[in-house]
N, C-alpha and C. Protein backbone atom coordinates (compact mmCIF):
# COMPACT_ATOMS: atom_id res chain seq x y z
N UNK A 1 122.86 132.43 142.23
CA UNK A 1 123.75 132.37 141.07
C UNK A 1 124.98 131.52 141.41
N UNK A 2 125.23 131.01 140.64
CA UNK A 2 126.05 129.93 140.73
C UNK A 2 127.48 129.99 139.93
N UNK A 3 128.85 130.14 140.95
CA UNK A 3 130.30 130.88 140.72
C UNK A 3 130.52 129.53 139.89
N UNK A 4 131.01 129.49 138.42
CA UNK A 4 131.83 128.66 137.56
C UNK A 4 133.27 128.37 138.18
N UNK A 5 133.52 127.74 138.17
CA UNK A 5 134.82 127.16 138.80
C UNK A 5 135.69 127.98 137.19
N UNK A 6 137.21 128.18 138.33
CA UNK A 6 138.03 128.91 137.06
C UNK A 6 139.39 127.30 136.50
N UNK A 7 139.31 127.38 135.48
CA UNK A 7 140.79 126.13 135.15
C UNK A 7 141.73 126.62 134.09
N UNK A 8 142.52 126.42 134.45
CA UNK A 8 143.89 127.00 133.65
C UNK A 8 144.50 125.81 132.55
N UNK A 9 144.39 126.11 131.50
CA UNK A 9 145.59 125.30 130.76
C UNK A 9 146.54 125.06 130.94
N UNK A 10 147.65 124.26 130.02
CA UNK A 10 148.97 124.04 130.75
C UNK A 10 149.87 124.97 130.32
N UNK A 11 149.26 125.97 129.26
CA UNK A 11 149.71 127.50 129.08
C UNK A 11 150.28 128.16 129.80
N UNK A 12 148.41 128.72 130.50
CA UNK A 12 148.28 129.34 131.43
C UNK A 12 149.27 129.35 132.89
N UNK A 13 148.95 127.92 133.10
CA UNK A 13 149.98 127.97 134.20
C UNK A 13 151.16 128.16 134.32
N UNK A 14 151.69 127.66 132.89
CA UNK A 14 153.47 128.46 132.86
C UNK A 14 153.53 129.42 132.68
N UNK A 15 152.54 130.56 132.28
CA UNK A 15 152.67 131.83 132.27
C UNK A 15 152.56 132.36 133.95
N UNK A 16 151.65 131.69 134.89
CA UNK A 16 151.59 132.06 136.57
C UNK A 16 153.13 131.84 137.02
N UNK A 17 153.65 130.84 136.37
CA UNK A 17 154.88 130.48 137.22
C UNK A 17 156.18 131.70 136.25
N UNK A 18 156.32 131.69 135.37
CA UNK A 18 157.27 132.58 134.48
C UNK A 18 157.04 133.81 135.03
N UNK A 19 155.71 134.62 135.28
CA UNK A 19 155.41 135.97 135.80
C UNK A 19 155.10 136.06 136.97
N UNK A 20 155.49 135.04 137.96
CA UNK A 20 155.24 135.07 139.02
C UNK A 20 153.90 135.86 139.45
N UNK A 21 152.71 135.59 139.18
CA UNK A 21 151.26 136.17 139.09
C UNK A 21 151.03 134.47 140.14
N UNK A 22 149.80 134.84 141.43
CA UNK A 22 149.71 134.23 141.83
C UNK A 22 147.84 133.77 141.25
N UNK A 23 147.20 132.57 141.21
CA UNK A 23 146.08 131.82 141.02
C UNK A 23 145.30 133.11 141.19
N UNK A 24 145.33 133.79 142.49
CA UNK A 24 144.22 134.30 142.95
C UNK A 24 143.77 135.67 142.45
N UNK A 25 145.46 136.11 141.76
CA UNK A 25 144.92 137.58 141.28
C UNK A 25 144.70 137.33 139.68
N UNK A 26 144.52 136.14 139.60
CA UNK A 26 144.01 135.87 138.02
C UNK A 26 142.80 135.70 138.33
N UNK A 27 141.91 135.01 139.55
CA UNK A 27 140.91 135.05 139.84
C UNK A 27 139.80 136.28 139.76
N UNK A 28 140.57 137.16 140.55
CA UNK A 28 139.85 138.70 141.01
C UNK A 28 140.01 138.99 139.80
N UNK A 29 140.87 138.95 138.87
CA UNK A 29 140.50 139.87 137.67
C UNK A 29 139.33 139.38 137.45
N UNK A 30 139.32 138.02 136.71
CA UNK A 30 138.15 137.47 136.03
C UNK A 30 137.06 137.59 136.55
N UNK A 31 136.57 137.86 138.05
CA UNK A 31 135.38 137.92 139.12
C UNK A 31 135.12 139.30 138.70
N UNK A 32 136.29 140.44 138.59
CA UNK A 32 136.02 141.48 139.04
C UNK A 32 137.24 142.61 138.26
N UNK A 33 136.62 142.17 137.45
CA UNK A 33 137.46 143.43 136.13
C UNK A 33 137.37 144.50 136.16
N UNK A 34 138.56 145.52 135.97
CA UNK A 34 138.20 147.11 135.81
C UNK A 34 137.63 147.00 134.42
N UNK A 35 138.13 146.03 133.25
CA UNK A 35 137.26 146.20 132.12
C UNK A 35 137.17 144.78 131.15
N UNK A 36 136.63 144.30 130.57
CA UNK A 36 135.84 143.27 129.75
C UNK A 36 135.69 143.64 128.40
N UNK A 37 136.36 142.94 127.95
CA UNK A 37 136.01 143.29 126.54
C UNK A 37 135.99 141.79 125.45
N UNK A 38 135.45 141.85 124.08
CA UNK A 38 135.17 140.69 123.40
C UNK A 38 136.66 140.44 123.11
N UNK A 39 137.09 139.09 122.84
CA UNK A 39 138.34 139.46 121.82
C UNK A 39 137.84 138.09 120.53
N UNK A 40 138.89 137.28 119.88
CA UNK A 40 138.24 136.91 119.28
C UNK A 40 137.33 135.51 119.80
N UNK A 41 136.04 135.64 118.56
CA UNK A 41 134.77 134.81 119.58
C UNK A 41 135.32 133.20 119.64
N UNK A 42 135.60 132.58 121.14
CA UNK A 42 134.62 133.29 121.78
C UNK A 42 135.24 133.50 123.39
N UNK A 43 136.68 133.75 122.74
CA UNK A 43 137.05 134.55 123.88
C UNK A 43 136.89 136.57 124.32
N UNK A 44 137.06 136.14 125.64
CA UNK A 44 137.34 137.52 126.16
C UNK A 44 138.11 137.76 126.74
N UNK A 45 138.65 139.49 127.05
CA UNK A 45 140.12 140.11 127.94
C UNK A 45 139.60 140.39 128.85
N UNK A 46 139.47 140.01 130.03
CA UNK A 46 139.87 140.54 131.55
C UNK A 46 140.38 141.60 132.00
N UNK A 47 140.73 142.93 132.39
CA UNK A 47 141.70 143.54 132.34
C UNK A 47 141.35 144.27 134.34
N UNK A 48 142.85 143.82 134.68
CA UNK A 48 142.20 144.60 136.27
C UNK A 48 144.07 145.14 136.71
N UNK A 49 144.15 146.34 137.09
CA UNK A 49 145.32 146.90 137.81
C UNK A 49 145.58 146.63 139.05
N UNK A 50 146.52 146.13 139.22
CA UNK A 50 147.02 146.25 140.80
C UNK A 50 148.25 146.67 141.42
N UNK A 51 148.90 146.07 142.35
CA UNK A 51 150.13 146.28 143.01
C UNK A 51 150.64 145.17 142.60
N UNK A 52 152.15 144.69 142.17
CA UNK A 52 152.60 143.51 142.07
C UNK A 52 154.11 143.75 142.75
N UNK A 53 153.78 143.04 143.98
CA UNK A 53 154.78 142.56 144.70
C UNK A 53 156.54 142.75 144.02
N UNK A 54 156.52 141.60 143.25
CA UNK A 54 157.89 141.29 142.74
C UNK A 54 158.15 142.25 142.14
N UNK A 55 157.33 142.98 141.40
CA UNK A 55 158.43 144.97 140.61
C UNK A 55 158.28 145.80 141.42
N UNK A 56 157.23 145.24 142.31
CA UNK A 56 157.01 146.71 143.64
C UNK A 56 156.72 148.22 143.03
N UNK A 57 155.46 147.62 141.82
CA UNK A 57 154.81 149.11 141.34
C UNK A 57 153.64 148.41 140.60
N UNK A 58 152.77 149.57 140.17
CA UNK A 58 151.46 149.59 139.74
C UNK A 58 151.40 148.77 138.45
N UNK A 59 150.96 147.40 138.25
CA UNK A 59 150.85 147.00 137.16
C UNK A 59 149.21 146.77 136.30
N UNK A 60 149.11 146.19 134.88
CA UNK A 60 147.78 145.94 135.09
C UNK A 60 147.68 144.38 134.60
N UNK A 61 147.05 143.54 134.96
CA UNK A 61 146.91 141.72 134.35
C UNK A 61 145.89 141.74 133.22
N UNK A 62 146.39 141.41 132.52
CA UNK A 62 145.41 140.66 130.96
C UNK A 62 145.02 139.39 131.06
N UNK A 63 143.89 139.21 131.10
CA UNK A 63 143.20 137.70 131.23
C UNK A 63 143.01 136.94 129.91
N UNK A 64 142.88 136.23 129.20
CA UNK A 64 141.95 135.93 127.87
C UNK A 64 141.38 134.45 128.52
N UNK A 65 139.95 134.57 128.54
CA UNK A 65 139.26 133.54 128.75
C UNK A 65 138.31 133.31 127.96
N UNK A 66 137.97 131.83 128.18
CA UNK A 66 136.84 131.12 126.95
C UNK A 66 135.90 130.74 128.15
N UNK A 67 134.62 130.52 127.86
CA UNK A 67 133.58 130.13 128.60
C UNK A 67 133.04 129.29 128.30
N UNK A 68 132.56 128.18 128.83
CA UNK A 68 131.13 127.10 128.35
C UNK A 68 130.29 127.21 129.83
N UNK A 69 129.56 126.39 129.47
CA UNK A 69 128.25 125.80 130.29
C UNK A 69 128.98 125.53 131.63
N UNK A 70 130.26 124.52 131.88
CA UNK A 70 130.77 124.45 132.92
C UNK A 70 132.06 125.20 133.76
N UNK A 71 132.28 125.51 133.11
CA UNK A 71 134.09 126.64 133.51
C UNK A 71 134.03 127.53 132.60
N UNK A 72 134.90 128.20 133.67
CA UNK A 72 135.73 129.58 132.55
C UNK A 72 137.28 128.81 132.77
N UNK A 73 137.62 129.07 131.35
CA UNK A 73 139.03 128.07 131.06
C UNK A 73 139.61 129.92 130.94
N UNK A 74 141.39 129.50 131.51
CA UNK A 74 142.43 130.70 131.29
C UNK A 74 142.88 130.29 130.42
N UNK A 75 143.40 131.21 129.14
CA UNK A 75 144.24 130.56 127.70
C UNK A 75 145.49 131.04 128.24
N UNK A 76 145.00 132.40 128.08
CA UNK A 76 146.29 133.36 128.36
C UNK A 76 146.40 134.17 129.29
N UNK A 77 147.74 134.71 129.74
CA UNK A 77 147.99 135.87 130.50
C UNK A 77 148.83 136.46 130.62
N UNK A 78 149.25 137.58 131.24
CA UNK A 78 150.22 138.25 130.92
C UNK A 78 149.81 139.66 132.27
N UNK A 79 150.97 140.50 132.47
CA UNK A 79 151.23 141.42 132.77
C UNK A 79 151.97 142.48 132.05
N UNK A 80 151.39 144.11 132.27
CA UNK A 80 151.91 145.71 131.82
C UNK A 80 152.15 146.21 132.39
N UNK A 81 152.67 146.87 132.12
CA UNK A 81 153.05 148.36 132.84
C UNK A 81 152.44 149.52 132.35
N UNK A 82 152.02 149.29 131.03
CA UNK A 82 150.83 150.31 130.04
C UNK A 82 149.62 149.89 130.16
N UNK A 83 149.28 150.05 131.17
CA UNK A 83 147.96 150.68 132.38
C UNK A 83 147.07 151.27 131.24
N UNK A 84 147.96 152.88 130.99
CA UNK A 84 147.30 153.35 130.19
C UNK A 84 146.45 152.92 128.38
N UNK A 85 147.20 152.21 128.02
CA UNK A 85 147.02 151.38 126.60
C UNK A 85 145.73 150.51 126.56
N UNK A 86 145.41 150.02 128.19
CA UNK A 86 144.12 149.19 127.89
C UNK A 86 143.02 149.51 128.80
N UNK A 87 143.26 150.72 129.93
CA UNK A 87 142.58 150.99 130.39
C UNK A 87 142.04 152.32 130.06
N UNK A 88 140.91 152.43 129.54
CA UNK A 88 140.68 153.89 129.05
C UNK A 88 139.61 154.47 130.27
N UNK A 89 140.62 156.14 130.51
CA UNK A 89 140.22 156.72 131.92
C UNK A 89 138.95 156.99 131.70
């Protein structure tokens, strides 16, 4: 199976640099989501919790990605603190 290369818009990337979110934990979400869901077609949300350094507490990252044949493109992203709101236990 063959890993799609990930590419960011020029969105995207001012949202990595504004939220100080580094490439890679936008990566692991998208590889490896606590959850996936449709949003509109024919994107999807990413959703994975972690530790984030710079608040030095439990946050969770929102992905929204589009897919084709060759990449998964990042539109959007963002970081919460309402964990609870998109992760259902």
């Amino acid at each position: 199976m063959t890993v799609k290369p990930i590419r960011f818009t020029s969105h995207a990337e001012d949202n990595l640099k504004a939220r100080s979110i580094s490439p890679e934990e936008i990566e692991e979400t998208i590889r490896n989501p606590d959850r996936e869901e449709d949003a509109r077609p024919p994107r999807r949300v990413a959703s994975r919790q972690y530790f984030d350094d710079v608040l030095n507490k439990e946050m969770l990252l929102r992905v929204i990605t589009e897919e084709d044949d060759e990449c998964i493109s990042v539109i959007t992203l963002y970081k919460t603190s309402k964990i609870t709101k998109y992760l259902v236990p």
